[in-house]
Protein backbone atom coordinates (compact mmCIF):
# COMPACT_ATOMS: atom_id res chain seq x y z
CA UNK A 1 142.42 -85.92 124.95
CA UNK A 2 142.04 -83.86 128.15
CA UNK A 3 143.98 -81.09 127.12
CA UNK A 4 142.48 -80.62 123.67
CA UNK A 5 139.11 -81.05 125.40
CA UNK A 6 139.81 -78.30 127.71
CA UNK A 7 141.19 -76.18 124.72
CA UNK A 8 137.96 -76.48 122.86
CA UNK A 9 135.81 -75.89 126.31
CA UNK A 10 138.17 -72.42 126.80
CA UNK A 11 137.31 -71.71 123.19
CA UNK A 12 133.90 -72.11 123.71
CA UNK A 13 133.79 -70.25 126.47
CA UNK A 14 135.35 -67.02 124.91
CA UNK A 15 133.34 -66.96 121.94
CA UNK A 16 130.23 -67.25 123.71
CA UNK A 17 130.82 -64.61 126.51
CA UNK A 18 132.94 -61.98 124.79
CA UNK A 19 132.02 -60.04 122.19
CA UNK A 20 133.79 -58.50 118.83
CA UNK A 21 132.65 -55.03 119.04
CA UNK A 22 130.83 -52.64 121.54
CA UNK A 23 127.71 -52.54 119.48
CA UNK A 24 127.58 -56.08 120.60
CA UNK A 25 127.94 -56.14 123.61
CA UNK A 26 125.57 -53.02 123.83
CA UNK A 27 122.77 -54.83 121.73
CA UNK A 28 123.31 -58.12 124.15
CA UNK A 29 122.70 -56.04 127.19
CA UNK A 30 119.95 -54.46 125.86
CA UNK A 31 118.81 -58.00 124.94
CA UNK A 32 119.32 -59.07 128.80
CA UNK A 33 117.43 -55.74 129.78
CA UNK A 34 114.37 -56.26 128.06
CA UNK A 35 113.75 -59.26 128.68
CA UNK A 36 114.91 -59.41 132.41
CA UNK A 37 112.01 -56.78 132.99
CA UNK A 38 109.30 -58.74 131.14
CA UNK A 39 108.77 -61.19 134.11
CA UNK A 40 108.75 -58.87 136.82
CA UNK A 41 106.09 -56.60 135.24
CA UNK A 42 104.22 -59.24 134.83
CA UNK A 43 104.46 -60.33 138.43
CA UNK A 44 103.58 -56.56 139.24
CA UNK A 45 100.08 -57.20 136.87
CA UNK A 46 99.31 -60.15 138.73
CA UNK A 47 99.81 -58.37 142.13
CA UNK A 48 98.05 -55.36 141.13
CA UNK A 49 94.98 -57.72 140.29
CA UNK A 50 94.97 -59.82 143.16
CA UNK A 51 94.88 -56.02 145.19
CA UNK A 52 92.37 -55.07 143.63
CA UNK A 53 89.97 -58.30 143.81
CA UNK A 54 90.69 -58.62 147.33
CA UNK A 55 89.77 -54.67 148.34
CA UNK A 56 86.84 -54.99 146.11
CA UNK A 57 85.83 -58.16 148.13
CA UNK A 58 86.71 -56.21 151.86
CA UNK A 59 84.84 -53.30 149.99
CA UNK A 60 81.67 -55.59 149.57
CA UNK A 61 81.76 -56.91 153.50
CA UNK A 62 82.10 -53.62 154.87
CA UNK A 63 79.22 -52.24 153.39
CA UNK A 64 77.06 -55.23 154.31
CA UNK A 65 78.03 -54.98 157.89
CA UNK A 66 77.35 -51.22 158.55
CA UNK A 67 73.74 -51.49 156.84
């Protein structure tokens, strides 16, 4: 039972994680690419608005202060 259970496991390993032809392989790690960069642009968006709400906010003191 063990043995055939590791024998399937090794199986499923292989066919998961290896791939039949290069165009495969390319297309998965375009696939990993793509969507690998999709989170951190969208952590850059947040940042870039958070910046921006917080200089327009240090913007709005400033100018209070000196008039």
């Amino acid at each position: 039972m063990t043995a055939t259970l590791l024998i399937r496991l090794r199986e499923w390993l292989l066919d998961t994680f290896t791939y039949d032809s290069e165009s495969q392989a390319a297309g998965a790690m375009a696939d990993a690419t793509r969507w690998g960069w999709l989170p951190a642009l969208s952590g850059v968006s947040a940042g870039a608005e958070q910046a921006r709400s917080e200089h327009a906010l240090a913007a709005a003191e400033t100018s209070t202060m000196s008039g």
